[in-house]
PDB file of N, CA and C in Angstrom:
ATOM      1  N   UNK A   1       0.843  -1.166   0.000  1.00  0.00           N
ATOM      2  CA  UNK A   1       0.000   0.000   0.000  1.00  0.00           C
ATOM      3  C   UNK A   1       0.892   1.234   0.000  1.00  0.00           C
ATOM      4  N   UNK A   2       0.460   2.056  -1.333  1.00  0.00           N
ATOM      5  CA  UNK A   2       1.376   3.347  -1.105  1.00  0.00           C
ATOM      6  C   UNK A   2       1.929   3.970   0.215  1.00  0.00           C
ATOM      7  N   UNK A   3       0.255   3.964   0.980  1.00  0.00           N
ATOM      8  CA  UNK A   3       0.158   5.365   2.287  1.00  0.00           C
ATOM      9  C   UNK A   3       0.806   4.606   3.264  1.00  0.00           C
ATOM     10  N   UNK A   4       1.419   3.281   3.530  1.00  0.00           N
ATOM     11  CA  UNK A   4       2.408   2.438   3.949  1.00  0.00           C
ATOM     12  C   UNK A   4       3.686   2.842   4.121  1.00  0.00           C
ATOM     13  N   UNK A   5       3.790   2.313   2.692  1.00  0.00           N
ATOM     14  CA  UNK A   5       5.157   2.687   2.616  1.00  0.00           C
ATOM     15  C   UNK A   5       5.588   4.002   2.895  1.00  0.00           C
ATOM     16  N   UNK A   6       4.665   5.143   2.214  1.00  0.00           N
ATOM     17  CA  UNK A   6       5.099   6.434   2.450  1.00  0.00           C
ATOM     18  C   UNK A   6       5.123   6.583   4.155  1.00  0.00           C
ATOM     19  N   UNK A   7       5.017   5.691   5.064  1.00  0.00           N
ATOM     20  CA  UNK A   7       5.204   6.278   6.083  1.00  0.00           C
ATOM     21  C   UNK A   7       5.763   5.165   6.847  1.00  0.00           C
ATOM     22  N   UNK A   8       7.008   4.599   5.956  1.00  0.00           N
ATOM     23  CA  UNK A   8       8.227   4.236   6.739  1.00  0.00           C
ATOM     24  C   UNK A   8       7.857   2.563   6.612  1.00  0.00           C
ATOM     25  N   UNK A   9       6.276   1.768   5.909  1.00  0.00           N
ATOM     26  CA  UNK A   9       6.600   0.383   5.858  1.00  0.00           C
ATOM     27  C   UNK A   9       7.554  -0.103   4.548  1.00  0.00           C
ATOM     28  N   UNK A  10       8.367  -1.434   5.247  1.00  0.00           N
ATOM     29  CA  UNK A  10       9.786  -1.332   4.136  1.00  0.00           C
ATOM     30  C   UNK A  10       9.000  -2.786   3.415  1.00  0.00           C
ATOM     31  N   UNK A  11       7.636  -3.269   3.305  1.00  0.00           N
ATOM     32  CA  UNK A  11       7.646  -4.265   2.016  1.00  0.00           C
ATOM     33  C   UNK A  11       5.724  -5.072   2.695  1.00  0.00           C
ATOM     34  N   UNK A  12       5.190  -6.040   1.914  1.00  0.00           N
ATOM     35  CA  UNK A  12       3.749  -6.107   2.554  1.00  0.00           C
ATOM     36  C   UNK A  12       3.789  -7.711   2.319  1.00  0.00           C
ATOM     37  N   UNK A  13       2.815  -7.861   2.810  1.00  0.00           N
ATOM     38  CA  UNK A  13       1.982  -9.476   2.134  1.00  0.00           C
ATOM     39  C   UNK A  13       0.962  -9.263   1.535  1.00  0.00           C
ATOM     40  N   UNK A  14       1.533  -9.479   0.140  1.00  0.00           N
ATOM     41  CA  UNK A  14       0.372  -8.494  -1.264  1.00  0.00           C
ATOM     42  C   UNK A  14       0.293 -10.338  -2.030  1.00  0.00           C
ATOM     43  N   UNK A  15      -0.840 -10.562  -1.830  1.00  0.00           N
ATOM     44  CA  UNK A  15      -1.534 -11.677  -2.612  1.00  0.00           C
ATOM     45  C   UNK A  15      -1.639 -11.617  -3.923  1.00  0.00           C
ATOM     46  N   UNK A  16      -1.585 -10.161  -4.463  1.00  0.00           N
ATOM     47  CA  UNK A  16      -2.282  -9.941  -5.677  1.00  0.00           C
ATOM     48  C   UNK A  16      -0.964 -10.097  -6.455  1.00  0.00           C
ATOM     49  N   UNK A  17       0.338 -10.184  -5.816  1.00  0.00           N
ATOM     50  CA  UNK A  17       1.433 -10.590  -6.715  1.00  0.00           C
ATOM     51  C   UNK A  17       1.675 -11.869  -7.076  1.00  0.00           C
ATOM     52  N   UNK A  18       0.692 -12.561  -6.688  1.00  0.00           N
ATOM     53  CA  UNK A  18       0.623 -14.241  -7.014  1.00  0.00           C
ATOM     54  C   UNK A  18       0.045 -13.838  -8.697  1.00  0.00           C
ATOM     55  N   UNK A  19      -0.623 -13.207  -9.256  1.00  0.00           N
ATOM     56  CA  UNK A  19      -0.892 -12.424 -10.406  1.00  0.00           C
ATOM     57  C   UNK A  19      -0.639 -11.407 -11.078  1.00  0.00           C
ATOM     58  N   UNK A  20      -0.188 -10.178 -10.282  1.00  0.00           N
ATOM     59  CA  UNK A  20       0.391  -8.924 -10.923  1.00  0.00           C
ATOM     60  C   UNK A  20       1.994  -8.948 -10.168  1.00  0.00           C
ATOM     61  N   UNK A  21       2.775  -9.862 -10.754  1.00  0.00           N
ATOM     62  CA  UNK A  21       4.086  -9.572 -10.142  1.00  0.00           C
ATOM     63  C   UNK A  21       4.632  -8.201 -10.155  1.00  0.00           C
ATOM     64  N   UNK A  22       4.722  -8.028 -11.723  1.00  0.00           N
ATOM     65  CA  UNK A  22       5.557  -7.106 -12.612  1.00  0.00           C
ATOM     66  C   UNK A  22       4.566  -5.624 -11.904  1.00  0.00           C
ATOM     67  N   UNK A  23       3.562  -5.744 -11.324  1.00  0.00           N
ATOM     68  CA  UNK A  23       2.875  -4.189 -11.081  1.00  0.00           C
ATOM     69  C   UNK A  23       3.288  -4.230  -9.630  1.00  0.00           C
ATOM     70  N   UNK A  24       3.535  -4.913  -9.035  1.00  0.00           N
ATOM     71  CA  UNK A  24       3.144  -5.294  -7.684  1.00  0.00           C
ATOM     72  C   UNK A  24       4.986  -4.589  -7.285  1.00  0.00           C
ATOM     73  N   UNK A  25       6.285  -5.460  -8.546  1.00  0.00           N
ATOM     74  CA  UNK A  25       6.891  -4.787  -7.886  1.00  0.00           C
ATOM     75  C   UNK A  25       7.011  -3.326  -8.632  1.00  0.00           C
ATOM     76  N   UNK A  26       6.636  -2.846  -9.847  1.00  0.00           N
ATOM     77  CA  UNK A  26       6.642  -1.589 -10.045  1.00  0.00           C
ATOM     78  C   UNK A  26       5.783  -0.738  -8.908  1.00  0.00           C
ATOM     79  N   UNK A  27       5.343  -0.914  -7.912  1.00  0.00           N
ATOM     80  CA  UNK A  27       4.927  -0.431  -6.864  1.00  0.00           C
ATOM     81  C   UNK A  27       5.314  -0.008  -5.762  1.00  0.00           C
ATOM     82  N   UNK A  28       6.112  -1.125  -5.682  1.00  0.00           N
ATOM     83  CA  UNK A  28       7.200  -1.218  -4.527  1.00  0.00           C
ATOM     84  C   UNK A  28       8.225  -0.229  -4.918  1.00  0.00           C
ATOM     85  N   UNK A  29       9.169  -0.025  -6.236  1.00  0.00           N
ATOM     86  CA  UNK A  29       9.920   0.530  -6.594  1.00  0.00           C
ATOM     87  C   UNK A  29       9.201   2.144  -6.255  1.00  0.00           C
ATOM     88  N   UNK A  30       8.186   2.045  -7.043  1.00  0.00           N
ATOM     89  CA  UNK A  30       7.807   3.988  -6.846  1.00  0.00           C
ATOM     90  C   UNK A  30       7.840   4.310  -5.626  1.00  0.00           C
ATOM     91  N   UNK A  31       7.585   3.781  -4.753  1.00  0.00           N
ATOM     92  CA  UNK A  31       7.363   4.264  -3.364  1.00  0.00           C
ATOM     93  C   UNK A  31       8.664   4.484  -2.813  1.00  0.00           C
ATOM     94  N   UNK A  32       9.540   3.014  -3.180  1.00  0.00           N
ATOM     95  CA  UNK A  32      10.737   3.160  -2.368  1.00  0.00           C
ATOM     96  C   UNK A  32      11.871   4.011  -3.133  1.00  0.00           C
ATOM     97  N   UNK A  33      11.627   4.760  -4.240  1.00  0.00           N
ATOM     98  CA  UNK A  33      12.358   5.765  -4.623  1.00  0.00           C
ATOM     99  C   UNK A  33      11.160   7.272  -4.508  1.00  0.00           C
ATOM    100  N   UNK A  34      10.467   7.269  -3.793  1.00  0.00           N
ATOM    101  CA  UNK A  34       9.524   8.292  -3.876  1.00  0.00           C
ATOM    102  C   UNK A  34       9.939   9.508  -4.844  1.00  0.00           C
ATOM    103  N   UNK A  35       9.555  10.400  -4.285  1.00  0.00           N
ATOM    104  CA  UNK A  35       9.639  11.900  -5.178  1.00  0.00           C
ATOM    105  C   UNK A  35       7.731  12.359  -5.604  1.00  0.00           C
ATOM    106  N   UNK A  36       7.641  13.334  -5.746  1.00  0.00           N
ATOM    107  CA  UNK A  36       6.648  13.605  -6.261  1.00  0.00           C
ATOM    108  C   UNK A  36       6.209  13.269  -7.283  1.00  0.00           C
ATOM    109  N   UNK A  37       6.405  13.000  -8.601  1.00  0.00           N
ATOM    110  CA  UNK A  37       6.110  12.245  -9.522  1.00  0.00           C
ATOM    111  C   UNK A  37       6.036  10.785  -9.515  1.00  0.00           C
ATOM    112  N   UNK A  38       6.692  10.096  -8.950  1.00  0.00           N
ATOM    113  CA  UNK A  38       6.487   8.910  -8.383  1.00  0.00           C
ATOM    114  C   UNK A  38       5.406   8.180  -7.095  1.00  0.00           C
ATOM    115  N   UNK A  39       5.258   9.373  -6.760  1.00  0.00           N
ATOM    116  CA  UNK A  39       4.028   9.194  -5.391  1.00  0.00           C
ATOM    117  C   UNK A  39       2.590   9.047  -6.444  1.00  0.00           C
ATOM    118  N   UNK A  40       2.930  10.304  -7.833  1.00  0.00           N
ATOM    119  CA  UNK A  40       1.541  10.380  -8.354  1.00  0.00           C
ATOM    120  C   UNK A  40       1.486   8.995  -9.110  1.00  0.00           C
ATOM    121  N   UNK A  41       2.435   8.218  -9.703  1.00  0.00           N
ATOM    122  CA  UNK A  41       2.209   7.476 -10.281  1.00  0.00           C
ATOM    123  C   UNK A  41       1.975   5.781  -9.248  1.00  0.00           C
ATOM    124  N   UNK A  42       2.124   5.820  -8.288  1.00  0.00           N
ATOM    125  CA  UNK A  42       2.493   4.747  -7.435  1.00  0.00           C
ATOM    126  C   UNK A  42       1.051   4.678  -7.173  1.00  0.00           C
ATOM    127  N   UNK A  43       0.145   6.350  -6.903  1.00  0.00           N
ATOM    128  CA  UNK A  43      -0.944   5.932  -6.240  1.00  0.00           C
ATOM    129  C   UNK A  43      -2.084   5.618  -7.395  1.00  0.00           C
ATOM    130  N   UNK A  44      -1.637   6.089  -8.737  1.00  0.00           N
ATOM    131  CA  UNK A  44      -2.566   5.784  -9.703  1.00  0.00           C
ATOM    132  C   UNK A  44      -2.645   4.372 -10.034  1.00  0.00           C
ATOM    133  N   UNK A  45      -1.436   3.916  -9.766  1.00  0.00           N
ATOM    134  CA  UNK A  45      -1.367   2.070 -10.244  1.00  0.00           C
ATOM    135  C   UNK A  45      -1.973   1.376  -9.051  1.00  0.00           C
ATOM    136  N   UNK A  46      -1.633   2.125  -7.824  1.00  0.00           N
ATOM    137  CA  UNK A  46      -2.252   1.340  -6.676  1.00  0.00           C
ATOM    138  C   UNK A  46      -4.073   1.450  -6.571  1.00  0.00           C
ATOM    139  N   UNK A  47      -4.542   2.686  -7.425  1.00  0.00           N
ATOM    140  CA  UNK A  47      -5.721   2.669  -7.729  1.00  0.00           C
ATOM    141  C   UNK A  47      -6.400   1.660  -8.686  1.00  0.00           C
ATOM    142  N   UNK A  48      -5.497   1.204  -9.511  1.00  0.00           N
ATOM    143  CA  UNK A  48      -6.218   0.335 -10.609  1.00  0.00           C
ATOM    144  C   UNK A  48      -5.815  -0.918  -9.986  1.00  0.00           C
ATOM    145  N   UNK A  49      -5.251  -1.187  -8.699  1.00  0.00           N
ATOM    146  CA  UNK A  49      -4.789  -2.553  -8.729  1.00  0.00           C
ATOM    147  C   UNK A  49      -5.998  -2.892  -7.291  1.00  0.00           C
ATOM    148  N   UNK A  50      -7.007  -1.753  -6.634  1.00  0.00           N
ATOM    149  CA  UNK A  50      -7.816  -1.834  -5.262  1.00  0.00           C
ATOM    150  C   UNK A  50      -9.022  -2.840  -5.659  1.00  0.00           C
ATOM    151  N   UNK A  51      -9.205  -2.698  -6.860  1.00  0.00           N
ATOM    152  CA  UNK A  51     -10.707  -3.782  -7.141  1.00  0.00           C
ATOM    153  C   UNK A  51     -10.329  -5.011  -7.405  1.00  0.00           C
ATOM    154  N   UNK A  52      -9.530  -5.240  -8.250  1.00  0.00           N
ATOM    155  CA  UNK A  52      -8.848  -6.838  -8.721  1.00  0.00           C
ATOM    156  C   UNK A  52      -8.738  -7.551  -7.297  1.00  0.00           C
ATOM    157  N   UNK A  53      -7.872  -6.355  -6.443  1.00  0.00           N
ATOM    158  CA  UNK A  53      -7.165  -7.209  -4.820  1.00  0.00           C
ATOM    159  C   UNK A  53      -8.360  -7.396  -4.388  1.00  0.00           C
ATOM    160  N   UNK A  54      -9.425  -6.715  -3.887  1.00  0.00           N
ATOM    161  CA  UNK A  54     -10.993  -6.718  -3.035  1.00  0.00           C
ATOM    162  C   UNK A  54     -11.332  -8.514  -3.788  1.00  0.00           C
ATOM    163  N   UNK A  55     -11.513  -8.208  -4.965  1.00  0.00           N
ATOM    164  CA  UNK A  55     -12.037  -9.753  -5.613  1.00  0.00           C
ATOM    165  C   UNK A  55     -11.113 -11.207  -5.435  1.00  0.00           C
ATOM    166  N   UNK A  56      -9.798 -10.678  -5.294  1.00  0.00           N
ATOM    167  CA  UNK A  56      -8.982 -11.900  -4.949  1.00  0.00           C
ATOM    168  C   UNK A  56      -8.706 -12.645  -3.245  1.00  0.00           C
ATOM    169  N   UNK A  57      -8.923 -11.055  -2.518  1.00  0.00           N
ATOM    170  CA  UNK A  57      -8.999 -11.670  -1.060  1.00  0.00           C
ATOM    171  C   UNK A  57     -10.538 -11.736  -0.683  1.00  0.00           C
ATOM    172  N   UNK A  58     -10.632 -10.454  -0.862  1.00  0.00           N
ATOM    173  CA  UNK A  58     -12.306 -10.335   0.420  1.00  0.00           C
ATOM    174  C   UNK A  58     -13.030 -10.859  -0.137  1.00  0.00           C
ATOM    175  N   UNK A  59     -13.387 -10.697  -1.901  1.00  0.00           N
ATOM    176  CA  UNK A  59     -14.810 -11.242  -2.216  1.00  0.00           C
ATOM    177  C   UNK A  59     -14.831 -12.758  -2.694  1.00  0.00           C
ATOM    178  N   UNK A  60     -13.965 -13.993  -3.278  1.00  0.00           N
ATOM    179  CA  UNK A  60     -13.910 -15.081  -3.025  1.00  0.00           C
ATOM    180  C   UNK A  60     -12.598 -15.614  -2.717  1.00  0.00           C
ATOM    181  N   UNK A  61     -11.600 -14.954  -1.964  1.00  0.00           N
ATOM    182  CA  UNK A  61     -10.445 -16.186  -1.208  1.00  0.00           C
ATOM    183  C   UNK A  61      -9.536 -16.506  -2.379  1.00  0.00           C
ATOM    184  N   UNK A  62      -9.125 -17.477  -1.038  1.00  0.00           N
ATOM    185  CA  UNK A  62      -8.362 -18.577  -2.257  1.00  0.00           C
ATOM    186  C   UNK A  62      -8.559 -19.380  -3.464  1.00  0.00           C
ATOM    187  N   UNK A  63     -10.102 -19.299  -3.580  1.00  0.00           N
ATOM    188  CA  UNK A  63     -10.617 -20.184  -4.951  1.00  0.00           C
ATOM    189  C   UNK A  63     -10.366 -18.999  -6.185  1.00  0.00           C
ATOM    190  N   UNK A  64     -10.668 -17.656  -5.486  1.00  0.00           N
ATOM    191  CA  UNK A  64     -10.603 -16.461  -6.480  1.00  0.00           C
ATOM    192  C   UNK A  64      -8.998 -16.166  -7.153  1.00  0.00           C
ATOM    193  N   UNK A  65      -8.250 -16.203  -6.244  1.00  0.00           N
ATOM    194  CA  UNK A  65      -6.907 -16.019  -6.097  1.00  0.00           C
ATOM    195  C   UNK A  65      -6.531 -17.697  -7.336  1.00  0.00           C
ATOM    196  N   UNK A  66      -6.707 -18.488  -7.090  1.00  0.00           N
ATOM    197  CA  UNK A  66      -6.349 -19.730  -7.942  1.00  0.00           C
ATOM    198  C   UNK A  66      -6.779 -19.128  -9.034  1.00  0.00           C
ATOM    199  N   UNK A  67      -8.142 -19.273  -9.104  1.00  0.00           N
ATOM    200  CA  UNK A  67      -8.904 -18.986 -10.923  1.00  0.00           C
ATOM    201  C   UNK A  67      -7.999 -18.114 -11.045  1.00  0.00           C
ATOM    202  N   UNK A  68      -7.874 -16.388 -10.542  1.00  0.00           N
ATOM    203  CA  UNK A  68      -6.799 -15.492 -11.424  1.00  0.00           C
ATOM    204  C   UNK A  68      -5.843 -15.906 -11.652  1.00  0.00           C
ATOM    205  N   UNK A  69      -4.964 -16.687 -10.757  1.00  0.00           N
ATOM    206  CA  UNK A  69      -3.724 -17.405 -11.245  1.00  0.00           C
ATOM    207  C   UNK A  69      -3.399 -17.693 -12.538  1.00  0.00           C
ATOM    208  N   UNK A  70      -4.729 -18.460 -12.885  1.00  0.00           N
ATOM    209  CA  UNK A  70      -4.591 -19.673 -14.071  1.00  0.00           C
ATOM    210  C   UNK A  70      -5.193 -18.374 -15.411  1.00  0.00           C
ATOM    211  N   UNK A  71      -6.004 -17.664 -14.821  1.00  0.00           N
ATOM    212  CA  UNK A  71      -6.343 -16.568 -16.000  1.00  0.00           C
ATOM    213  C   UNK A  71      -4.939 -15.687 -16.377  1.00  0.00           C
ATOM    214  N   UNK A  72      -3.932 -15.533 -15.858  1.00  0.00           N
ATOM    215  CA  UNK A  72      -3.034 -14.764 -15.917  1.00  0.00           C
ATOM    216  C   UNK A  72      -1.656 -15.789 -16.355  1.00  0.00           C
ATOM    217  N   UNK A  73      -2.385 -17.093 -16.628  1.00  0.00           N
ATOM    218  CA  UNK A  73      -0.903 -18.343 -17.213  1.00  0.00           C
ATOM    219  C   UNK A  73      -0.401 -18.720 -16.247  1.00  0.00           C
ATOM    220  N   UNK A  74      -0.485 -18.846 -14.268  1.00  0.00           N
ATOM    221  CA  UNK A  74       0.188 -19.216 -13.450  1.00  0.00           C
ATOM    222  C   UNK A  74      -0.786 -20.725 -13.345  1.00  0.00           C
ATOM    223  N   UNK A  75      -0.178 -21.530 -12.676  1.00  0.00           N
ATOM    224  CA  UNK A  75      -0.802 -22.660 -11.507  1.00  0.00           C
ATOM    225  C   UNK A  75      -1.523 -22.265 -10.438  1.00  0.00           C
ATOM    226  N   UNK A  76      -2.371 -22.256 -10.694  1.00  0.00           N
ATOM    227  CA  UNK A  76      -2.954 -21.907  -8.945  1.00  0.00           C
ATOM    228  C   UNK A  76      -3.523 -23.077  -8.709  1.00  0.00           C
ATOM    229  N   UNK A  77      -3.494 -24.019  -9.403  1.00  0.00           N
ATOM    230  CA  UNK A  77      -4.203 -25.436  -8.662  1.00  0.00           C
ATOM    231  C   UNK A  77      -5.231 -25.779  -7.960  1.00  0.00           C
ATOM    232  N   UNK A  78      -5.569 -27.013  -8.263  1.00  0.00           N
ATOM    233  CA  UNK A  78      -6.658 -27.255  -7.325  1.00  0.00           C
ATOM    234  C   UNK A  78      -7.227 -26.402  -5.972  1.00  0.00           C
ATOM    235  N   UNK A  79      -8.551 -26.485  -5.212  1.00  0.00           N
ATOM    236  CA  UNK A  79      -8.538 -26.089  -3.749  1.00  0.00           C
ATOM    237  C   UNK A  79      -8.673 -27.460  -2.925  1.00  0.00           C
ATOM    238  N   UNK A  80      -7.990 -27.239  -2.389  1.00  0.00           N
ATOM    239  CA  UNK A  80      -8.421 -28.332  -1.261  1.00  0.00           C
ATOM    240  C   UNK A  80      -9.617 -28.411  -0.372  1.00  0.00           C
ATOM    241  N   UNK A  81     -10.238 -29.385  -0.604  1.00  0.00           N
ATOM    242  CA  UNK A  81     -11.372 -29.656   0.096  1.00  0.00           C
ATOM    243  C   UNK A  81     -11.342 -29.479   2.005  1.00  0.00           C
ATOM    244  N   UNK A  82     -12.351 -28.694   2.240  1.00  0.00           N
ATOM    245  CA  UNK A  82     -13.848 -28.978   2.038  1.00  0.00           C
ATOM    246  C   UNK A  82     -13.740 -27.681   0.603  1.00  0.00           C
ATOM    247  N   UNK A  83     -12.535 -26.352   1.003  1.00  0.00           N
ATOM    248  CA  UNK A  83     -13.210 -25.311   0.500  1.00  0.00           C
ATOM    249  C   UNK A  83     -13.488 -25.768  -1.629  1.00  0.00           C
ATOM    250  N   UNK A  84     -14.755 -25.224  -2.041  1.00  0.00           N
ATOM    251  CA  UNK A  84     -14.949 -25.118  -3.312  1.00  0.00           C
ATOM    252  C   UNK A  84     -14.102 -24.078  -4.255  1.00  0.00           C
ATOM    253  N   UNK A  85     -13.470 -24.629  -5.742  1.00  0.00           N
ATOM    254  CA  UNK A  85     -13.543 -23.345  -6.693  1.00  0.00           C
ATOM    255  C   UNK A  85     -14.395 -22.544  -6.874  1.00  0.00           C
ATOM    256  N   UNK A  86     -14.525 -21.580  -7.582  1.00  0.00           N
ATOM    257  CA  UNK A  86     -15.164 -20.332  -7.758  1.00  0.00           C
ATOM    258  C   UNK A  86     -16.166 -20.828  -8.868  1.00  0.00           C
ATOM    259  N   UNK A  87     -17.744 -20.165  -8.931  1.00  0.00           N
ATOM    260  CA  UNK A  87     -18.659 -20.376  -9.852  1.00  0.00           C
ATOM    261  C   UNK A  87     -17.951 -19.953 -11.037  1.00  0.00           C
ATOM    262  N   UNK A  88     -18.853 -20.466 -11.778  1.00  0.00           N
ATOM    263  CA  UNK A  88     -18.900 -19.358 -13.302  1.00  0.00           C
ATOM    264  C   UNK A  88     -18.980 -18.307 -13.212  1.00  0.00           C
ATOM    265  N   UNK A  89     -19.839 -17.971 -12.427  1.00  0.00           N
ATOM    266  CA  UNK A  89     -20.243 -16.330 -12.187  1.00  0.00           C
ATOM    267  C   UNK A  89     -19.398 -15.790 -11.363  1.00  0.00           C
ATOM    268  N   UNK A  90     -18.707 -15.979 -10.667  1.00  0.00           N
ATOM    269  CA  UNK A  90     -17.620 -15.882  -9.914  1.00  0.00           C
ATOM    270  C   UNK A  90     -16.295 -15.427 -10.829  1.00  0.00           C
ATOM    271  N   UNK A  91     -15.793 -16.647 -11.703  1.00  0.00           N
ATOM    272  CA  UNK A  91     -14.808 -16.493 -12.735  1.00  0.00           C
ATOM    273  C   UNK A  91     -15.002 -15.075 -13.260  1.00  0.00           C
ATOM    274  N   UNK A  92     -15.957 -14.911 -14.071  1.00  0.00           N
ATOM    275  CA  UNK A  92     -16.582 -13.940 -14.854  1.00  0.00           C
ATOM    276  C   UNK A  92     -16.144 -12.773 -14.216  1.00  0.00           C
ATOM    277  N   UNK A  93     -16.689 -12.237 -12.341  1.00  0.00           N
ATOM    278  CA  UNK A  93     -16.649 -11.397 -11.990  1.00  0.00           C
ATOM    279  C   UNK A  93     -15.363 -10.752 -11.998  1.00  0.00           C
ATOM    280  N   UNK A  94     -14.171 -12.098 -11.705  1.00  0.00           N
ATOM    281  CA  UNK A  94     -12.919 -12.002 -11.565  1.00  0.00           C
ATOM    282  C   UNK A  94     -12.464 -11.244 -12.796  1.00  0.00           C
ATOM    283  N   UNK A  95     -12.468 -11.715 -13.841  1.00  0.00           N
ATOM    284  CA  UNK A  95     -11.996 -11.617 -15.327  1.00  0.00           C
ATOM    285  C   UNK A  95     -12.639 -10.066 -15.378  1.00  0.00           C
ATOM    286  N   UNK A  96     -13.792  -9.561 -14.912  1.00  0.00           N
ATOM    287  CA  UNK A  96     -14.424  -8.219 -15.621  1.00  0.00           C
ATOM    288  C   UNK A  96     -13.530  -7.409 -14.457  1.00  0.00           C
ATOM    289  N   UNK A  97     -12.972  -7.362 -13.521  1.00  0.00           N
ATOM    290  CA  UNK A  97     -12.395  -6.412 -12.792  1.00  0.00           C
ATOM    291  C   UNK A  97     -10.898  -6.424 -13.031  1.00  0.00           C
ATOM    292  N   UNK A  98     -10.105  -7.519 -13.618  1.00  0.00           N
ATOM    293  CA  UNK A  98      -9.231  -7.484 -13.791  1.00  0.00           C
ATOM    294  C   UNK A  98      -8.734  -6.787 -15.254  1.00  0.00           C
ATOM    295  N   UNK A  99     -10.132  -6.765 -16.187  1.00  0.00           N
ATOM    296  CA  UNK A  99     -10.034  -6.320 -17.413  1.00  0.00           C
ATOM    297  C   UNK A  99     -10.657  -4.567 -17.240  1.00  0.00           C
ATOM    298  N   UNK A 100     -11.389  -4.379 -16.534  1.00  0.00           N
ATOM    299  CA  UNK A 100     -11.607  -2.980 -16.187  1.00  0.00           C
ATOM    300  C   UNK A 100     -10.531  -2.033 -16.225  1.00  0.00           C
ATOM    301  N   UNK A 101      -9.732  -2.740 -15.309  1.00  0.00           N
ATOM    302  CA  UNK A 101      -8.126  -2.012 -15.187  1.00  0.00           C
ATOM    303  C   UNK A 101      -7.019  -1.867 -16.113  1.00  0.00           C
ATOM    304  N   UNK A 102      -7.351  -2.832 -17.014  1.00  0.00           N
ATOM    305  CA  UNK A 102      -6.532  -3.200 -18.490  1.00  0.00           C
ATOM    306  C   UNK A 102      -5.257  -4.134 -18.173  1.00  0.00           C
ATOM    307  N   UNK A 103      -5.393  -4.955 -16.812  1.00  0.00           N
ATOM    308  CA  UNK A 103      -4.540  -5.798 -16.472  1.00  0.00           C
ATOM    309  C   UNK A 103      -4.469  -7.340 -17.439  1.00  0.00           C
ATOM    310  N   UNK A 104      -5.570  -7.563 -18.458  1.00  0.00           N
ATOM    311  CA  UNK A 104      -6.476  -8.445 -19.107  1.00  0.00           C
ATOM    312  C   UNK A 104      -7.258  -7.689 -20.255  1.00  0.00           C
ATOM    313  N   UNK A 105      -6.865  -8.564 -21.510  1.00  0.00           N
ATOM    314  CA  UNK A 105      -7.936  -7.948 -22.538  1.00  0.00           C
ATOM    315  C   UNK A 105      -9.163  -8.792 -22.441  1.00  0.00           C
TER     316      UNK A 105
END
């Protein structure tokens, strides 16, 4: 999280880099070289990256976090039972927030 780092945290446990490596650490970099132009750009990427993360942790878990995996060319593998994968409608939701942002055509 930008407002983090800008106030002295030195790194996070960001889930969403199981999928956005390459943004996740261009994130890390802006912050940890700050400057004013870099704050503006750190918080604009950290803006397009707040809905994808909401859908991968808060709104379905680890089944959400797998499906993006595999939408983005990673393994995210099976879930282990009891917990279920993600619906169709679920997938879908994933895929339209990740493409909102232009992280996904």
């Amino acid at each position: 999280n930008a407002e983090y780092m800008g106030a002295g945290a030195v790194g996070g446990v960001v889930a969403l880099a199981n999928v956005l490596p390459q943004e996740c650490l261009e994130l890390y970099r802006l912050c940890k070289e700050g400057g004013d132009q870099n704050w503006t750009t750190a918080r604009k990427l950290q803006g397009r990256m707040i809905e994808p993360n909401f859908m991968i942790t808060r709104q379905t878990s680890v089944p959400g976090l797998k499906a993006a995996m595999e939408m983005f060319g990673f393994h995210g593998g099976p879930c282990r039972s009891p917990i279920q994968p993600v619906t169709a409608a679920q997938r879908m939701m994933i895929r339209e927030s990740f493409m909102k942002y232009d992280f996904l055509e």
